[in-house]
Protein backbone atom coordinates (compact mmCIF):
# COMPACT_ATOMS: atom_id res chain seq x y z
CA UNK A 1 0.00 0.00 0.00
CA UNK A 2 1.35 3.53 -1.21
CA UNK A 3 1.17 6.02 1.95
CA UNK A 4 2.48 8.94 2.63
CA UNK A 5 4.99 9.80 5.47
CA UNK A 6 3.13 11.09 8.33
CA UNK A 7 4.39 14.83 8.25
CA UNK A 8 3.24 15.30 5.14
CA UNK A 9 0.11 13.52 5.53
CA UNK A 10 -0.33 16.33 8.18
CA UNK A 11 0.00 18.91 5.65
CA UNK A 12 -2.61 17.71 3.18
CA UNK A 13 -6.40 19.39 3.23
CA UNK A 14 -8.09 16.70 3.23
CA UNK A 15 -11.29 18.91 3.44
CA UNK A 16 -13.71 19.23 0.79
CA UNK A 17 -12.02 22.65 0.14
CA UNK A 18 -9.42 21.06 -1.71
CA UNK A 19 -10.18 20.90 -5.56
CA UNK A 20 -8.24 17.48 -5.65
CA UNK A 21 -11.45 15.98 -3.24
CA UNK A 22 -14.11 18.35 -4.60
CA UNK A 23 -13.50 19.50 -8.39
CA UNK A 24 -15.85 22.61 -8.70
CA UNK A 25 -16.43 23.42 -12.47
CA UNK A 26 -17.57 26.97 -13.16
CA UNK A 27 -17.28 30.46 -11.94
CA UNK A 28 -13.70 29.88 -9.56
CA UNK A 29 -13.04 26.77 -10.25
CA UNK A 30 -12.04 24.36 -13.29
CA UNK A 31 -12.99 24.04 -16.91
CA UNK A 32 -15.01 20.68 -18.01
CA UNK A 33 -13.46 19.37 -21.39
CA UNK A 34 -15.57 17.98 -24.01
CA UNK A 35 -14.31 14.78 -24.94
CA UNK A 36 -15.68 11.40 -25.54
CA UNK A 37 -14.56 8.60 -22.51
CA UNK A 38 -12.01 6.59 -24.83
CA UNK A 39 -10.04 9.64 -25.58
CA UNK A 40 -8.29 9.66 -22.37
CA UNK A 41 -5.06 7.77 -23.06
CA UNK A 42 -5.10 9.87 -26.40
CA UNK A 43 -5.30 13.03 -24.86
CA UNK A 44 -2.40 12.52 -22.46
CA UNK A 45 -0.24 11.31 -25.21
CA UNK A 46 -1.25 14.16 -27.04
CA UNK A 47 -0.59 16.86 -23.81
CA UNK A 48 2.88 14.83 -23.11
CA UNK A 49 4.13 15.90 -26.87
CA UNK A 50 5.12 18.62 -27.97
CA UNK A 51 2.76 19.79 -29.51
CA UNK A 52 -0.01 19.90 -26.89
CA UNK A 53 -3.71 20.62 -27.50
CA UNK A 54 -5.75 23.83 -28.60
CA UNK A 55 -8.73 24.78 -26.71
CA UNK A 56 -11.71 25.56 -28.46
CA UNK A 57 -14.83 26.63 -26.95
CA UNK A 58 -17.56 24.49 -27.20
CA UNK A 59 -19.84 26.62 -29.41
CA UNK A 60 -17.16 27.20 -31.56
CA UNK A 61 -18.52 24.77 -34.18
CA UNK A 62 -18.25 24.30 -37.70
CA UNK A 63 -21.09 24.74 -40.61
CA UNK A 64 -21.06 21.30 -41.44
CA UNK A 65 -20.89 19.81 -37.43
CA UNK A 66 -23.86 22.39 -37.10
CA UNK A 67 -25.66 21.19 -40.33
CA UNK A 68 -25.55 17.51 -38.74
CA UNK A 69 -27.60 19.01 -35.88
CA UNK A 70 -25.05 20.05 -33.15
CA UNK A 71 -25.42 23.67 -31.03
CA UNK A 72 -22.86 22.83 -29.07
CA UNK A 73 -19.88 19.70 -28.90
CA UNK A 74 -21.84 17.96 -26.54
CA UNK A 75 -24.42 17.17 -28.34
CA UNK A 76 -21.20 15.98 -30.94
CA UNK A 77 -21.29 11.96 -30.79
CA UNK A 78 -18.09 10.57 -30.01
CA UNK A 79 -17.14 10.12 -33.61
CA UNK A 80 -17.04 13.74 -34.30
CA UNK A 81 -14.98 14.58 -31.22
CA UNK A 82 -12.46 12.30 -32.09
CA UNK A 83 -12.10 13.50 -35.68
CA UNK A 84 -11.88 17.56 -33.91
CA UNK A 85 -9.11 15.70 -31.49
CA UNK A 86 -6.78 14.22 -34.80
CA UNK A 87 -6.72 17.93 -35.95
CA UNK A 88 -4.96 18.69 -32.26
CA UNK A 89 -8.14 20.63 -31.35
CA UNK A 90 -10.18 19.86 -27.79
CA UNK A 91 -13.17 21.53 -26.93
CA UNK A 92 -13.87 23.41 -23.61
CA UNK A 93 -17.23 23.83 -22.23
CA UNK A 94 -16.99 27.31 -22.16
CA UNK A 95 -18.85 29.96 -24.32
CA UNK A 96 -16.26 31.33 -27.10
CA UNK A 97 -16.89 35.19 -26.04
CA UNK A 98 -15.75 33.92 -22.48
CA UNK A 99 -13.04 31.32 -23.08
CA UNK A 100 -9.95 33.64 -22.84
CA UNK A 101 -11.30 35.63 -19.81
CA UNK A 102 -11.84 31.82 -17.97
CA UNK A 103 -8.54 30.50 -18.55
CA UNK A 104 -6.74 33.41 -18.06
CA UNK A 105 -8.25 33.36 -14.64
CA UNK A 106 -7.42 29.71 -14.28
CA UNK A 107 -4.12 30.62 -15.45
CA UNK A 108 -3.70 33.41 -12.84
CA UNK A 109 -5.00 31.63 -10.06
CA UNK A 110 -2.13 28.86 -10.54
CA UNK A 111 0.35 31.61 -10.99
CA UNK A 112 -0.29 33.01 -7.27
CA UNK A 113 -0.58 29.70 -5.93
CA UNK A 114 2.69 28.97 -7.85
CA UNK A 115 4.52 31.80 -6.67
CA UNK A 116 3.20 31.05 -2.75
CA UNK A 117 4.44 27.25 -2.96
CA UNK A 118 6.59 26.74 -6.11
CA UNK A 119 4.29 24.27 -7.45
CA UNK A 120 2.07 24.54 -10.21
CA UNK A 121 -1.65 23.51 -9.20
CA UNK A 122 -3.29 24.10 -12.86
CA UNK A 123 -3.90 19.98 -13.34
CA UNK A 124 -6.14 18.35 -15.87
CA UNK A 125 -8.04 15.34 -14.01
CA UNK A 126 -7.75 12.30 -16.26
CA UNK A 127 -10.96 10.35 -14.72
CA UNK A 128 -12.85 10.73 -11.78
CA UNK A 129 -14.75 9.17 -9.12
CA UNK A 130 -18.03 10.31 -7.10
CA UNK A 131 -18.44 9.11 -3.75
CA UNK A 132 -20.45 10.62 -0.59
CA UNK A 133 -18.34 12.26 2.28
CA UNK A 134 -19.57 10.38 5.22
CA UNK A 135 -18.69 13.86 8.05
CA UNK A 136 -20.64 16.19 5.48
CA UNK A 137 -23.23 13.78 3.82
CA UNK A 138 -22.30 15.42 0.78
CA UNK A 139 -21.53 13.89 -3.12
CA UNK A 140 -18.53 14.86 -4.46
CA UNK A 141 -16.45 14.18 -7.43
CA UNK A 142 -12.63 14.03 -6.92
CA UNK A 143 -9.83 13.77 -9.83
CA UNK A 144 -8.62 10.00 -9.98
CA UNK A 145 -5.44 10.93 -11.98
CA UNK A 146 -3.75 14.02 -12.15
CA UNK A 147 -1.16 15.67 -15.00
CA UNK A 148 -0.18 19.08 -14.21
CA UNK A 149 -0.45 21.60 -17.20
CA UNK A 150 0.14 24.84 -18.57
CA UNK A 151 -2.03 27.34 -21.21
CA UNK A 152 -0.85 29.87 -22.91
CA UNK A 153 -2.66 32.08 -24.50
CA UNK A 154 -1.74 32.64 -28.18
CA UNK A 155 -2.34 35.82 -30.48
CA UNK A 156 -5.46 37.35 -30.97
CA UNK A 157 -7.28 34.21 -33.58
CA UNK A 158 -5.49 31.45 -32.31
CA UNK A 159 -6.56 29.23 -29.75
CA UNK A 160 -5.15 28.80 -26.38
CA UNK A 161 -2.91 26.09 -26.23
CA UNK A 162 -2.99 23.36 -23.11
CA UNK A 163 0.27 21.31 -22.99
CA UNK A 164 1.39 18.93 -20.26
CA UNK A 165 3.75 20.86 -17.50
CA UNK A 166 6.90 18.35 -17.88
CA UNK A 167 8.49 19.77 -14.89
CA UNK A 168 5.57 18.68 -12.99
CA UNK A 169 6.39 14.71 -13.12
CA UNK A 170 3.76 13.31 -15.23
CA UNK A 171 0.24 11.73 -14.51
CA UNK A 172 -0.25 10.53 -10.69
CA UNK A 173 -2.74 8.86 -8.84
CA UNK A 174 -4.45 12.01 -6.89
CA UNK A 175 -2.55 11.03 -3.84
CA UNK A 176 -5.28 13.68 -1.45
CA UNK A 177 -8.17 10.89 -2.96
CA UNK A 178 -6.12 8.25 -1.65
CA UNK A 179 -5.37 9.83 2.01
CA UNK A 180 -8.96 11.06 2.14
CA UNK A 181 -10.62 7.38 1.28
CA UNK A 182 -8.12 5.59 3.63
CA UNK A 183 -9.44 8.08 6.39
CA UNK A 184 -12.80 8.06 5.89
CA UNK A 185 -13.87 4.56 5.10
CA UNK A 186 -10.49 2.45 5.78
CA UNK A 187 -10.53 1.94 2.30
CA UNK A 188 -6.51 1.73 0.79
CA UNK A 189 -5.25 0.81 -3.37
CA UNK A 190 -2.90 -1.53 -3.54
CA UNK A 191 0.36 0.27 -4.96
CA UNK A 192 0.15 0.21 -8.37
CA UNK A 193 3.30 -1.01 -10.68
């Protein structure tokens, strides 16, 4: 069983303030990426090169996906999004006129946080997992893998490009998830190879 040493187990928030046990999409917290669920693997592979990923907001269609009957790339079938992915392209599930203002927030958020620790906290979650906090009675969702990331924001007509952060170590098992589910329900992973 992976663990952590007990001093830093001490230093994790193992509250439900912590975005790695309680992702919060929306105004202050995260982006949710439009994808379809076998695209995972794909999209790391993709964020790990260098080449990365463009973000494009999800009504940021084009005349023929509209013509097939789509408003928005959610309502894309999985077919679709996976063609939009081969052209390096990932949509965001943000409104185009507010897709620069979100992630530059995002990105300034994990520049103060970065400049308090000397970590960078802007992660994508590769999976997650819902599960009720037994203290608050309250369902969550909490990241099951993590890959730490960086956007930048290119010229005015380009799209913002999301690439993996390769001085944060790659994808890990969200290590708070782990801590939090041994606490709470005596529930522990078996280290994985």
């Amino acid at each position: 069983v992976q663990t952590c040493a007990l001093p830093i187990c001490d230093l994790l928030d193992l509250s439900l303030r912590n975005p790695l046990l309680n992702i919060k999409i929306g105004r202050g917290g995260g982006v949710r990426l439009v994808m379809a669920p076998d695209m995972i693997a794909d999209i790391e592979r993709a964020l790990s090169s260098d080449v990365g990923l463009y973000l494009v907001a999800h009504d940021e269609l084009t005349e023929l996906q509209r013509q097939r009957g789509a408003r928005t790339a959610g309502a894309m079938g999985a077919e679709s999004l996976q063609s939009v992915f081969r052209q390096k392209h990932l949509f965001v599930e943000v409104e185009a006129s507010k897709l620069r203002t979100r992630l530059r927030a995002l990105m300034n958020q994990a520049r103060v946080m970065e400049d308090e620790s000397g970590t960078n906290t802007l992660h994508i979650s590769l999976g997650s997992v819902v599960w009720t906090d037994p203290e608050k009675g309250k369902e969550v969702r909490s990241p099951l893998l993590v890959l730490p990331v960086r956007i930048s924001l290119q010229g005015r007509g380009k799209p913002p490009l999301l690439q993996a952060d390769t001085a944060g170590g790659g994808i890990t098992v969200n290590q708070c998830l782990l801590q939090k589910l041994a606490q709470a329900f005596r529930f522990e992973v078996p280290e994985v190879a």
